[in-house]
Protein backbone atom coordinates (compact mmCIF):
# COMPACT_ATOMS: atom_id res chain seq x y z
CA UNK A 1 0.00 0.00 0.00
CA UNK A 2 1.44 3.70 -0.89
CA UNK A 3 1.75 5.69 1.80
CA UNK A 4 2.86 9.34 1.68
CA UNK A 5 3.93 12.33 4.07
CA UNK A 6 2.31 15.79 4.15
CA UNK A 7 2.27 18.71 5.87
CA UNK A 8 -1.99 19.45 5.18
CA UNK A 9 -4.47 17.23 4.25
CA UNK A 10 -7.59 18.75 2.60
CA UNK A 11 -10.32 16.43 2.98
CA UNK A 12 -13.10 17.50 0.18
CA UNK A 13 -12.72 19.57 -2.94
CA UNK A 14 -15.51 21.65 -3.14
CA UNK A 15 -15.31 25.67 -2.91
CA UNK A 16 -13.85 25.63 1.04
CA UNK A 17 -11.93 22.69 0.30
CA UNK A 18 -10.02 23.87 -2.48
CA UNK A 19 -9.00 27.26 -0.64
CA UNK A 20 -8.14 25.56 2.19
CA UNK A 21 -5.69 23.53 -0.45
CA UNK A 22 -4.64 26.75 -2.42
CA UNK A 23 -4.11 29.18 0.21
CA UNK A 24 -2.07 26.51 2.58
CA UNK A 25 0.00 25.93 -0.91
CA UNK A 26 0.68 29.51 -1.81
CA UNK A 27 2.15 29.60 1.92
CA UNK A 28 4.82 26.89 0.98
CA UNK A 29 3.06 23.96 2.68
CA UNK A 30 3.11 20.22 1.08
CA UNK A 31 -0.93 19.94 0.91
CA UNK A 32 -2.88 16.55 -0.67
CA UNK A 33 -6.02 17.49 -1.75
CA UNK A 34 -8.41 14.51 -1.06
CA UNK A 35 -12.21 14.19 -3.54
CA UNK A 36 -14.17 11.10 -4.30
CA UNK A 37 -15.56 13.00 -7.28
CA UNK A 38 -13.55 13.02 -10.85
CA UNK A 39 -14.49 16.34 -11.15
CA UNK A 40 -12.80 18.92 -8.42
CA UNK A 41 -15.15 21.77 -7.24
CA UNK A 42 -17.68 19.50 -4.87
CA UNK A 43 -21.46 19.86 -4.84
CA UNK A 44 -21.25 23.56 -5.28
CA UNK A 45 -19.94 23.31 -8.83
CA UNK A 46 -21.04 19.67 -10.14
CA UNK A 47 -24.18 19.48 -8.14
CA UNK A 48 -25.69 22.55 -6.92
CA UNK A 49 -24.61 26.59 -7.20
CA UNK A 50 -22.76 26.54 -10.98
CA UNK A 51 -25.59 24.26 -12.84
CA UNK A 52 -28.94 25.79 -11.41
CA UNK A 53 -27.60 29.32 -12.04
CA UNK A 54 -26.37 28.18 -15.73
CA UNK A 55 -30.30 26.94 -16.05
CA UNK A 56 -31.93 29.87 -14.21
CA UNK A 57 -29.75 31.93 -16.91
CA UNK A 58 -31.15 29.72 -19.77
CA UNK A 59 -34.32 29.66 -18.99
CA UNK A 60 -34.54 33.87 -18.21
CA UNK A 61 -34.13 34.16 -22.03
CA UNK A 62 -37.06 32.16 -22.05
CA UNK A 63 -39.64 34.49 -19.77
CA UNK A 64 -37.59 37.51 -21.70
CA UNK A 65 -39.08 36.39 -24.99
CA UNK A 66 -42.64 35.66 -23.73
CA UNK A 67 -42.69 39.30 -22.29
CA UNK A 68 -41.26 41.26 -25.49
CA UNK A 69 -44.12 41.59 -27.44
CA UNK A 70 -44.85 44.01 -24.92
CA UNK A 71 -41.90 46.33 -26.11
CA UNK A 72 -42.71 45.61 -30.04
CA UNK A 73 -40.11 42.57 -29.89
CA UNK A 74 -42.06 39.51 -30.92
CA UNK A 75 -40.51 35.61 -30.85
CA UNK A 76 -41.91 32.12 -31.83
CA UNK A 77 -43.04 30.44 -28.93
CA UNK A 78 -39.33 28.79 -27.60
CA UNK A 79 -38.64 25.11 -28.55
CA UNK A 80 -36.49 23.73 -25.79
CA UNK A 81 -34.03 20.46 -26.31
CA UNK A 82 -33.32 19.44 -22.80
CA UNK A 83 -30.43 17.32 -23.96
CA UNK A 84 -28.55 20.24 -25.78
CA UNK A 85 -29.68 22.29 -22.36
CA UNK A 86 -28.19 19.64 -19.96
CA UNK A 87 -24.80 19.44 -22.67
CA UNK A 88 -24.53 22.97 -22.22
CA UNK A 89 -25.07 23.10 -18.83
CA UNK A 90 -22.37 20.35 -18.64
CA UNK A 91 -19.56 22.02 -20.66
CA UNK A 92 -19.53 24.95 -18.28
CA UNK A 93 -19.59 22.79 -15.09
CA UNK A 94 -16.32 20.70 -17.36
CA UNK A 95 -14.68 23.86 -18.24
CA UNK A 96 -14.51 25.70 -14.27
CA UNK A 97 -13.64 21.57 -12.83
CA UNK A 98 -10.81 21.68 -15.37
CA UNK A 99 -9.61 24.96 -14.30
CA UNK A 100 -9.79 23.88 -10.46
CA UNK A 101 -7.39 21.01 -11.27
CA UNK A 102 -5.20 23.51 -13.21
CA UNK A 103 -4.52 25.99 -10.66
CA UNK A 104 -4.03 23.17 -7.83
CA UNK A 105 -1.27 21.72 -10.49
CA UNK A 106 0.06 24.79 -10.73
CA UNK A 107 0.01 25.58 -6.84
CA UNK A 108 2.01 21.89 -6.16
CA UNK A 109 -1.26 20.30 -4.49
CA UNK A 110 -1.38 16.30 -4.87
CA UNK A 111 -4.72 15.59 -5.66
CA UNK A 112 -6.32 12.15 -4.93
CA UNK A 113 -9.39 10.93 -6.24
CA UNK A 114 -11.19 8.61 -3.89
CA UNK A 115 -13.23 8.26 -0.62
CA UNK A 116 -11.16 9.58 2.39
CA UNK A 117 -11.59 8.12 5.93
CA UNK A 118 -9.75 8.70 8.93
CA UNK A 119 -7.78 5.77 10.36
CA UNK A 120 -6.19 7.27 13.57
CA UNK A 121 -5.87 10.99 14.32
CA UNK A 122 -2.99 11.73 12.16
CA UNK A 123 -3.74 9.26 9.07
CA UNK A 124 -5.98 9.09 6.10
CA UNK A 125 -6.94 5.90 4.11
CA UNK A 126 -7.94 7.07 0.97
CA UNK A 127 -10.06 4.46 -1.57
CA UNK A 128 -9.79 5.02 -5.17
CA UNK A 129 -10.06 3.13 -8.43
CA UNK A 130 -6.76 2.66 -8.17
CA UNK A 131 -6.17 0.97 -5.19
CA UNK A 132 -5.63 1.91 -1.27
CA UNK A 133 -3.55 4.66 -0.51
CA UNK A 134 -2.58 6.32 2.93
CA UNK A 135 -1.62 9.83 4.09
CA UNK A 136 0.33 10.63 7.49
CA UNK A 137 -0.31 14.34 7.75
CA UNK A 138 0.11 17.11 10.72
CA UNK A 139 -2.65 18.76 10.16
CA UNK A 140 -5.75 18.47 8.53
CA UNK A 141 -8.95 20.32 7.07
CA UNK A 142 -12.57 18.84 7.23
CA UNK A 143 -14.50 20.07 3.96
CA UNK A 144 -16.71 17.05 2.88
CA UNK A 145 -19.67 19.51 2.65
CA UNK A 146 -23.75 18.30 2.81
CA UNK A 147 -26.54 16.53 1.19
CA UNK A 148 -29.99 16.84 0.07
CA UNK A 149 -32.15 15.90 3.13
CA UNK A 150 -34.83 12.85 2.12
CA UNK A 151 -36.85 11.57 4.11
CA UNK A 152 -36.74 7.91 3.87
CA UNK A 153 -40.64 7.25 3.48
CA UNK A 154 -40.22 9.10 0.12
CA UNK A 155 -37.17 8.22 -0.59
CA UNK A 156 -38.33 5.58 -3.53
CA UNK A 157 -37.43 6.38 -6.85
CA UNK A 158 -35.07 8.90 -7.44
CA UNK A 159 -36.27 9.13 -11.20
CA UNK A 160 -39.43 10.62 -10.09
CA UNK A 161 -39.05 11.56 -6.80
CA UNK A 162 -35.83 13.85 -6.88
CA UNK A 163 -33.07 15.41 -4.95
CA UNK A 164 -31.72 18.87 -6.58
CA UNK A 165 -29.03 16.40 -7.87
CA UNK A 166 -31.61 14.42 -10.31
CA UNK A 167 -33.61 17.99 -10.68
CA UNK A 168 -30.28 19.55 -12.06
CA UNK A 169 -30.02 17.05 -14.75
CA UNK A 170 -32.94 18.32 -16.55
CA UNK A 171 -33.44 14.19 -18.13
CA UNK A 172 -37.28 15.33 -18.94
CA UNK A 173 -39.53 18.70 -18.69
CA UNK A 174 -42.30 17.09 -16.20
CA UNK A 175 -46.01 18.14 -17.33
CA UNK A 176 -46.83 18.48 -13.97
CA UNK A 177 -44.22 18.95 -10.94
CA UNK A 178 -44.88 19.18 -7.19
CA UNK A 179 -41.89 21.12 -5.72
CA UNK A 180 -41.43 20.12 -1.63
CA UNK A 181 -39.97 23.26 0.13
CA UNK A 182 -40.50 27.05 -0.32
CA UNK A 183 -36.13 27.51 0.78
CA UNK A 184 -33.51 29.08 -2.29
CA UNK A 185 -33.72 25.56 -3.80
CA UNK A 186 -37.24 24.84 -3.99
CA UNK A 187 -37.89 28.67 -5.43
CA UNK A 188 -34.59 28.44 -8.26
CA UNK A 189 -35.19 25.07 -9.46
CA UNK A 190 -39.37 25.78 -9.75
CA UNK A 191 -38.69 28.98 -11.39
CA UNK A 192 -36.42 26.97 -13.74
CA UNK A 193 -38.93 24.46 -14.33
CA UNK A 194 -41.78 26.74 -14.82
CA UNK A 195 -40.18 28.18 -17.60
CA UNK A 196 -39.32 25.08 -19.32
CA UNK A 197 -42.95 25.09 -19.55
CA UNK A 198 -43.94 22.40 -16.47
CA UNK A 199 -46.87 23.18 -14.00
CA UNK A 200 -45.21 23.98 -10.54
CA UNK A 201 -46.89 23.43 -7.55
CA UNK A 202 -44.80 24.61 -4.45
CA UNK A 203 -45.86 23.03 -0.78
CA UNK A 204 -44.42 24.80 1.84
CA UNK A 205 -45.08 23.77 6.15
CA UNK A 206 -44.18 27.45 7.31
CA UNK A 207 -46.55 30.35 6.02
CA UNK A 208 -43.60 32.17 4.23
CA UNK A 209 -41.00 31.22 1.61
CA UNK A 210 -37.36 31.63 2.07
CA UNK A 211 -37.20 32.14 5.86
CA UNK A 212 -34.46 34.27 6.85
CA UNK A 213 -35.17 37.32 4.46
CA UNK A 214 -37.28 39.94 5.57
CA UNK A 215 -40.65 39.80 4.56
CA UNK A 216 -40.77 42.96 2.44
CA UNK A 217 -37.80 41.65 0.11
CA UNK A 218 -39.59 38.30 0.01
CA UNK A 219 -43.23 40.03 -1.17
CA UNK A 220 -42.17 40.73 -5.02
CA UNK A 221 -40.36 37.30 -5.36
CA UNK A 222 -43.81 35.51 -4.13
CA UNK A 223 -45.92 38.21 -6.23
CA UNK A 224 -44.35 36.71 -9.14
CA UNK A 225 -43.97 33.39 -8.62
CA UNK A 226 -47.87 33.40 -8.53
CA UNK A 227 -47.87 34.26 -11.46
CA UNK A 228 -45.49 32.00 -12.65
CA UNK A 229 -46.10 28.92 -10.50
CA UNK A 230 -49.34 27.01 -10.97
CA UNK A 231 -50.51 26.81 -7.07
CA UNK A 232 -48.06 28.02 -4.29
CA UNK A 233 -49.63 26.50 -0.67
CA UNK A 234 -47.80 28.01 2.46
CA UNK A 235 -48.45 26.20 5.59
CA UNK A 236 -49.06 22.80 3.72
CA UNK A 237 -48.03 19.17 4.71
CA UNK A 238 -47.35 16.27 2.33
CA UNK A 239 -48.50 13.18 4.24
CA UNK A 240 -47.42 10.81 2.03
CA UNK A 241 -45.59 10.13 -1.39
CA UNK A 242 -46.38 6.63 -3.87
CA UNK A 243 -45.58 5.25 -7.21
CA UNK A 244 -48.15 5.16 -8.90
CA UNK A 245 -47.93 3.92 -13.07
CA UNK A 246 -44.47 5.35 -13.40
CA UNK A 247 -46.14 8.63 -11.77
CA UNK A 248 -46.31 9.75 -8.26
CA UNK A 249 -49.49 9.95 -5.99
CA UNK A 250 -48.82 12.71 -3.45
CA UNK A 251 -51.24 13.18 -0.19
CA UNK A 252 -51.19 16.86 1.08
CA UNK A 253 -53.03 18.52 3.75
CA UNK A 254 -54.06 21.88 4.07
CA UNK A 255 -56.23 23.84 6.86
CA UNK A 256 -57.43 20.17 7.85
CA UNK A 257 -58.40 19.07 4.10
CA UNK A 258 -56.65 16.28 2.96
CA UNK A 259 -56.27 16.21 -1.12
CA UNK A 260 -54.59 13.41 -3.04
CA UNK A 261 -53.23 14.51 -6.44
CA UNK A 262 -51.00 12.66 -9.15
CA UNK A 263 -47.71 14.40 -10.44
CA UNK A 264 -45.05 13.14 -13.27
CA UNK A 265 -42.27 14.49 -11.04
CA UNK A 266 -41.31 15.45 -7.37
CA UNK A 267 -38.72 17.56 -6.32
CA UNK A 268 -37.91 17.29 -2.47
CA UNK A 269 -36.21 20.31 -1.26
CA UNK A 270 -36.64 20.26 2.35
CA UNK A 271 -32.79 20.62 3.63
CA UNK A 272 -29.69 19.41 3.40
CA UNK A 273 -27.48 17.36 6.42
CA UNK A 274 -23.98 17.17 6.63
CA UNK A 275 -21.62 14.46 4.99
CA UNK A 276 -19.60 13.77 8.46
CA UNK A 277 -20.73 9.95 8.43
CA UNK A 278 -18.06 7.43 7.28
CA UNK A 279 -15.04 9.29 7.79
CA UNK A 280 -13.72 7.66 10.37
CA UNK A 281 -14.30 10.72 13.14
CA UNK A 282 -14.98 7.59 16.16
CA UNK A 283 -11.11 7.23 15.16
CA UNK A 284 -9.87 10.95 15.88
CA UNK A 285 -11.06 12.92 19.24
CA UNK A 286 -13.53 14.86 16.70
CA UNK A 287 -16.78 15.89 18.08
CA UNK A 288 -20.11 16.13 16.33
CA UNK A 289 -23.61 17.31 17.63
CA UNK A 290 -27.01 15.49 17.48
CA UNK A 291 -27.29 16.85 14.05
CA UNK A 292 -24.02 15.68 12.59
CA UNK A 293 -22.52 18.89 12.53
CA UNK A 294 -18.52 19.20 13.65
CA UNK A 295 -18.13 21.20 16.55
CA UNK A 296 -15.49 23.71 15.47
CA UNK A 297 -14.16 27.41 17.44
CA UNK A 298 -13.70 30.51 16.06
CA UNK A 299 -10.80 29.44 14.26
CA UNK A 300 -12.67 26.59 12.39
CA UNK A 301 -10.40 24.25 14.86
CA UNK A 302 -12.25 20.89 16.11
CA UNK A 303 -11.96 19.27 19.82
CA UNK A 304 -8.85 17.16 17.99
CA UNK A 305 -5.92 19.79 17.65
CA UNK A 306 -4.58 19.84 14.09
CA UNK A 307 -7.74 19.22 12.40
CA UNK A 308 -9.96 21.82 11.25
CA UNK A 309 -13.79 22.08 10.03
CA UNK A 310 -15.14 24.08 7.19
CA UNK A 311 -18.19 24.54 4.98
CA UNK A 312 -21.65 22.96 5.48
CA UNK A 313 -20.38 20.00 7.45
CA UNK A 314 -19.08 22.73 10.41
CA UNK A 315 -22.76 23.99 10.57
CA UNK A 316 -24.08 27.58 9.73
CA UNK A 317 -25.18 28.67 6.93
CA UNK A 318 -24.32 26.69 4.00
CA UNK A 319 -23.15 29.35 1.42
CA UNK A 320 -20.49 28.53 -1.01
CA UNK A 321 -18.55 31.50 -0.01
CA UNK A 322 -18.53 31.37 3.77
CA UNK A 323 -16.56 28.10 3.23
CA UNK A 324 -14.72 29.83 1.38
CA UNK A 325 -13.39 32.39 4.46
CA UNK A 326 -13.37 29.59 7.23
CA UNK A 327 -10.70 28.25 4.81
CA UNK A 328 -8.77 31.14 4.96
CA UNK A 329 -9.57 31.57 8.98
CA UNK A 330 -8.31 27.75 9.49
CA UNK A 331 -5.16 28.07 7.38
CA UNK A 332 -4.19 30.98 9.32
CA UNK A 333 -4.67 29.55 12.37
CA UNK A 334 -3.07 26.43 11.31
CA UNK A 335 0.24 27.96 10.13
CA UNK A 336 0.38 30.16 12.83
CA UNK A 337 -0.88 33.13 11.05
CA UNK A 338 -2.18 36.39 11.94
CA UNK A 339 -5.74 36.21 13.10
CA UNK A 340 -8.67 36.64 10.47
CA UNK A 341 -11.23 39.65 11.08
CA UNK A 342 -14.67 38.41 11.42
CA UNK A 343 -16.43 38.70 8.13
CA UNK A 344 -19.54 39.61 6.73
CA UNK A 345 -21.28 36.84 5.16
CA UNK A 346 -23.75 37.69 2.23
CA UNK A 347 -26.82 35.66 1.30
CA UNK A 348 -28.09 35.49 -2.42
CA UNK A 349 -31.47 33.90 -3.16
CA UNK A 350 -31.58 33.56 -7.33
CA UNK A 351 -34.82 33.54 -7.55
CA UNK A 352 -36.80 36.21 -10.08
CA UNK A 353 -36.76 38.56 -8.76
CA UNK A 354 -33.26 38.11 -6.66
CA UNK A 355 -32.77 38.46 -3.12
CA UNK A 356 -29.83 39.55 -1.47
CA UNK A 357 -29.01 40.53 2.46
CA UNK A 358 -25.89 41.00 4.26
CA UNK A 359 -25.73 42.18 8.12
CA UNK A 360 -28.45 42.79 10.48
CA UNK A 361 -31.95 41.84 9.07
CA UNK A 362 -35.01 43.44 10.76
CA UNK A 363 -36.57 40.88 11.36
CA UNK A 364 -33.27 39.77 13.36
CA UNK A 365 -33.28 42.87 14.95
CA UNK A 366 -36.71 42.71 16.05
CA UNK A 367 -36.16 38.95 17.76
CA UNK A 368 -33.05 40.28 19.61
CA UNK A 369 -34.40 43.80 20.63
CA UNK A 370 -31.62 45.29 18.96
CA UNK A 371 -33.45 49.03 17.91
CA UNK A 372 -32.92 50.05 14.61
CA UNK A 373 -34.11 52.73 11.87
CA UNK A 374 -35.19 51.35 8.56
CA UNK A 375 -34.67 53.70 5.08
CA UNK A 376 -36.19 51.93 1.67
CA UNK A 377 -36.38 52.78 -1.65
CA UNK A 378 -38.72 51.12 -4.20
CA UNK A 379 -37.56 50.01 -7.04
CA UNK A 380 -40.70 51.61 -8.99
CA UNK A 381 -38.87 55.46 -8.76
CA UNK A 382 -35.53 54.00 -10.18
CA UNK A 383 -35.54 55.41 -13.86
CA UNK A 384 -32.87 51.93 -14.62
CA UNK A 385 -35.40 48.98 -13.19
CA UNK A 386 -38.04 50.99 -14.97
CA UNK A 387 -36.26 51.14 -18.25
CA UNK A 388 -35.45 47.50 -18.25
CA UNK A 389 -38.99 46.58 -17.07
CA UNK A 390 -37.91 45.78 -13.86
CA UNK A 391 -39.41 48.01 -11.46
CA UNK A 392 -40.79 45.18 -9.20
CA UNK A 393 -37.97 46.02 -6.47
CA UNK A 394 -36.82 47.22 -3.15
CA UNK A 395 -33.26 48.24 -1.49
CA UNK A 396 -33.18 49.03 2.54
CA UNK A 397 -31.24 49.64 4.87
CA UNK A 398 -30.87 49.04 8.51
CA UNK A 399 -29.48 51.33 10.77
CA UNK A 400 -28.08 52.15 13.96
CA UNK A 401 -29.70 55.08 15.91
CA UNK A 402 -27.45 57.90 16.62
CA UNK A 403 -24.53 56.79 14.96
CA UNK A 404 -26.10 56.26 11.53
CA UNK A 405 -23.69 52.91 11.22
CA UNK A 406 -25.19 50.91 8.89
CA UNK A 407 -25.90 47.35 10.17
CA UNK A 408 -27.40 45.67 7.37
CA UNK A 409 -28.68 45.79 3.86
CA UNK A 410 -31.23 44.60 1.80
CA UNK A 411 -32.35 44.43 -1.75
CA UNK A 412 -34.94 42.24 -3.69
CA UNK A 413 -34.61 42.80 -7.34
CA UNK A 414 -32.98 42.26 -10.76
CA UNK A 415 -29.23 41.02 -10.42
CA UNK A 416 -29.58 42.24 -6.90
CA UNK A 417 -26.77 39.19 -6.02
CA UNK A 418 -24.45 41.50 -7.94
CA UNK A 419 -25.77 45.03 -6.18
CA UNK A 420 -25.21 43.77 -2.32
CA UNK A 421 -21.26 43.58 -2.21
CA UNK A 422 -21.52 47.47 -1.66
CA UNK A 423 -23.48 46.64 1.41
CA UNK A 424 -20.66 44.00 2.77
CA UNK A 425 -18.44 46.48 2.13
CA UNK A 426 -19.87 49.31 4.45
CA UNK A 427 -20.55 47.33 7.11
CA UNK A 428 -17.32 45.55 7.14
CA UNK A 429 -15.46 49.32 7.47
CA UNK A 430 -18.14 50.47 10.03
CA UNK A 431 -19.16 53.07 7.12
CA UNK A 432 -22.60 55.54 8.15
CA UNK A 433 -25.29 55.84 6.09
CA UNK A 434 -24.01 59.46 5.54
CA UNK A 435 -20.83 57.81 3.96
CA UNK A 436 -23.15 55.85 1.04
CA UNK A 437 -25.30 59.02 0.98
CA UNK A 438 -22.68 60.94 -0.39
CA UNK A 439 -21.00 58.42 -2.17
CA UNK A 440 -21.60 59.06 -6.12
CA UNK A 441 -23.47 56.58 -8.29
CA UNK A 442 -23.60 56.44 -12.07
CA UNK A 443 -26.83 57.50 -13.45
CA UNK A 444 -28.72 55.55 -14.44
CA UNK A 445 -28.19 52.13 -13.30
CA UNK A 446 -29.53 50.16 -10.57
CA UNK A 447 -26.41 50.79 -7.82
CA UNK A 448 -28.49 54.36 -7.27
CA UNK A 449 -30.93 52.67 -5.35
CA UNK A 450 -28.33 52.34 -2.90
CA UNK A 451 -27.74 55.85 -2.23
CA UNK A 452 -30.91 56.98 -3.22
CA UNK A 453 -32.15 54.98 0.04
CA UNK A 454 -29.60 56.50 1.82
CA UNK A 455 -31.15 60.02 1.41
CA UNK A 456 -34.54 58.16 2.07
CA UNK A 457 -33.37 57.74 5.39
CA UNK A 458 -32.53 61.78 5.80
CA UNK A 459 -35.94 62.32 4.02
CA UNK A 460 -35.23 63.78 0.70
CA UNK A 461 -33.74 61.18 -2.23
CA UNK A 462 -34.17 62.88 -5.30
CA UNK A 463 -36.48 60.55 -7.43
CA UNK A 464 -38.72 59.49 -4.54
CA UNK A 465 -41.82 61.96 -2.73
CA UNK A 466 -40.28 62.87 0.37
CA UNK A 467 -41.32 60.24 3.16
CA UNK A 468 -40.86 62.28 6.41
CA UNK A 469 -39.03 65.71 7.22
CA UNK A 470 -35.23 65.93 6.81
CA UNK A 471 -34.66 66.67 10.30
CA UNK A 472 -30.94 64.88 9.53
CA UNK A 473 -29.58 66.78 7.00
């Protein structure tokens, strides 16, 4: 059996995983980078963030052309091949794996394809197609990220009863598709099956979609995905899931009525759990909670020194890009390093409209009596969303009284993923609302909103009716 020295071991290639890997390399350290996938990048780029935004793309062009004849711009109803979609959709997920693998050859990182599983607290077996190998390493980095929660009374045929995994591979356009979960996934993947021309039903057991936004940025995403969604039921239960003919018979209840209904497809989008079982953690001094979540510090370390948690399986919110700064934070700390400020984490929601939030939410703020002043601008006085038919938005902020420190930022909106950096940005330097107020924007693009809700908050923004008296300026 091989066996080989390093000075890291990265266990998991996805987005954390391969930071962890690059950033430990560019500080001179021997690192093995350890996937059971042939592709590098993990479920955020094979399986999840990459391929539904490649489809929510494709299929935008699609409610784009249905809505043109309204600005004298008239298609033929769009004919769509799902296996020249899913190619496509496959050469871009190809093309950023390849250039993964590229930049860890270039960095010096070993990379090992197989399963990883801890054999004693400073040794790896790894599994692969070609043969056993093991790793003696110093330190180590936990990155095997999550999966789709299914609950195992449904779980019966994942050809009809799917995972965002199957629902990714777009193998057939449903007629009729009951979507299980009103979170990001269950809104982006029915929004890309509506307009691929299936008949989305949403069940959802809260009374709200996408918990953890505010409610006014969630209102224009829900007003049109009524309109784009054949039934949307908040506060709905699905009792029960069978094959029924190659279709599947699906028992909900709502307000005490129980209603049985047949589907061609189900997409179960209820959660996702973290992939921390068969790694061998009984073998380290690892600890997990009842949920299967590492228990990491601040510094991403775990209750056995020299190995580190990232990512989904170290709990929090599961965002691509918070992995992706735990990596850094555990590298530092690993290599002795200079300790990493705490970050602002953003959330995107790619819905249509987009959410985005970074900071202090109000709703936050409201269950941890923390007081705070709220500023908004809608979307409907912004001469760019109207222009580009797109004034079905809203940008707020959320504020700090007497210091004017903004604590948080909201927008729901077009491309409003690509608007809330600005926001991580201000609150990361401690910047006041007087700071984005007089900050410049270009006119006329959406980034006004920003400061144009800025001066909402003194009372006077230029292409809104003043709101209250400008007692601040």
């Amino acid at each position: 059996m091989d066996r080989i020295e390093a000075e890291l071991v990265v266990l998991g290639a996805g987005p954390g995983g391969y930071a962890a890997a690059f950033h430990a390399a560019d500080r001179g350290k021997s690192v093995v980078l350890i996937e059971q996938d042939s592709r590098l990048g993990g479920v955020c780029l094979n399986r999840g963030c990459i391929p539904s935004k490649a489809l929510l793309h494709a299929t935008h062009l699609i409610s784009e052309a249905r809505v043109s004849a309204d600005r004298g711009i008239t298609f033929g109803e769009p004919a769509v091949d799902p296996l020249k979609l899913r190619s496509w959709k496959d050469g871009v997920i190809h093309k950023l794996a390849q250039g993964v693998r590229a930049l860890a050859r270039a960095r010096g990182v070993e990379i090992m394809t197989g399963r990883g599983r801890f054999e004693a607290p400073r040794q790896l077996r790894v599994d692969g197609q070609d043969g056993r190998r093991r790793v003696d390493f110093r330190h180590a980095v936990i990155a095997a990220g999550s999966e789709p929660v299914v609950p195992r009374a449904w779980d019966l045929d994942r050809s009809r009863i799917m995972t965002s995994t199957e629902a990714l591979e777009v193998e057939t356009i449903p007629e009729r598709l009951l979507v299980i979960g009103g979170g990001y996934i269950g809104m982006e993947l029915g929004t890309v099956y509506a307009a691929l021309g299936s008949q989305v039903t949403l069940v959802e057991a809260l009374d709200t979609i996408l918990t953890g936004a505010d409610a006014d940025l969630v209102r224009p995403v829900m007003h049109r995905a009524k309109r784009q969604f054949a039934d949307i039921r908040l506060g709905a239960e699905v009792r029960g899931l069978s094959i029924r003919d190659s279709r599947v018979e699906v028992v909900t209840v709502k307000d005490g009525h129980e209603t049985s209904e047949i589907f061609d497809r189900v997409l179960v989008a209820v959660g996702r759990r973290p992939s921390s079982d068969d790694l061998g953690l009984e073998n380290t001094a690892v600890e997990r909670d009842p949920h299967g979540f590492i228990a990491v510090d601040d510094a991403q370390r775990t209750s056995d020194a020299g190995i580190f948690a990232i990512g989904d399986v170290a709990g929090g919110v599961m965002l691509a890009h918070k992995a992706a700064r735990e990596a850094r934070v555990a590298v530092e700390a690993l290599f002795g390093g200079g300790r990493v400020a705490e970050a602002v984490i953003p959330a995107v929601v790619f819905t249509d409209p987009e959410i985005a939030w970074c900071g202090l939410t109000e709703t936050e703020a409201g269950e941890r009596g923390i007081a705070v002043e709220i500023a908004k601008f809608p979307w409907g006085a912004s001469g760019r969303a109207i222009a580009v038919d797109r004034p079905d938005g809203l940008t707020k902020l959320v504020v700090e009284p007497g210091t004017e420190r903004v604590l948080g930022m909201g927008i729901a909106g077009h491309n409003a993923g690509e608007l809330i950096s600005e926001g991580v940005v201000l609150i990361q330097v401690g910047a006041t609302v007087r700071d984005l107020a007089e900050s410049v924007h270009p006119h006329p693009t959406l980034s006004e909103t920003l400061s144009e809700c800025a001066e909402m908050f003194y009372g006077h923004a230029t292409h809104a009716a003043p709101r209250r008296k400008a007692a601040k300026a």
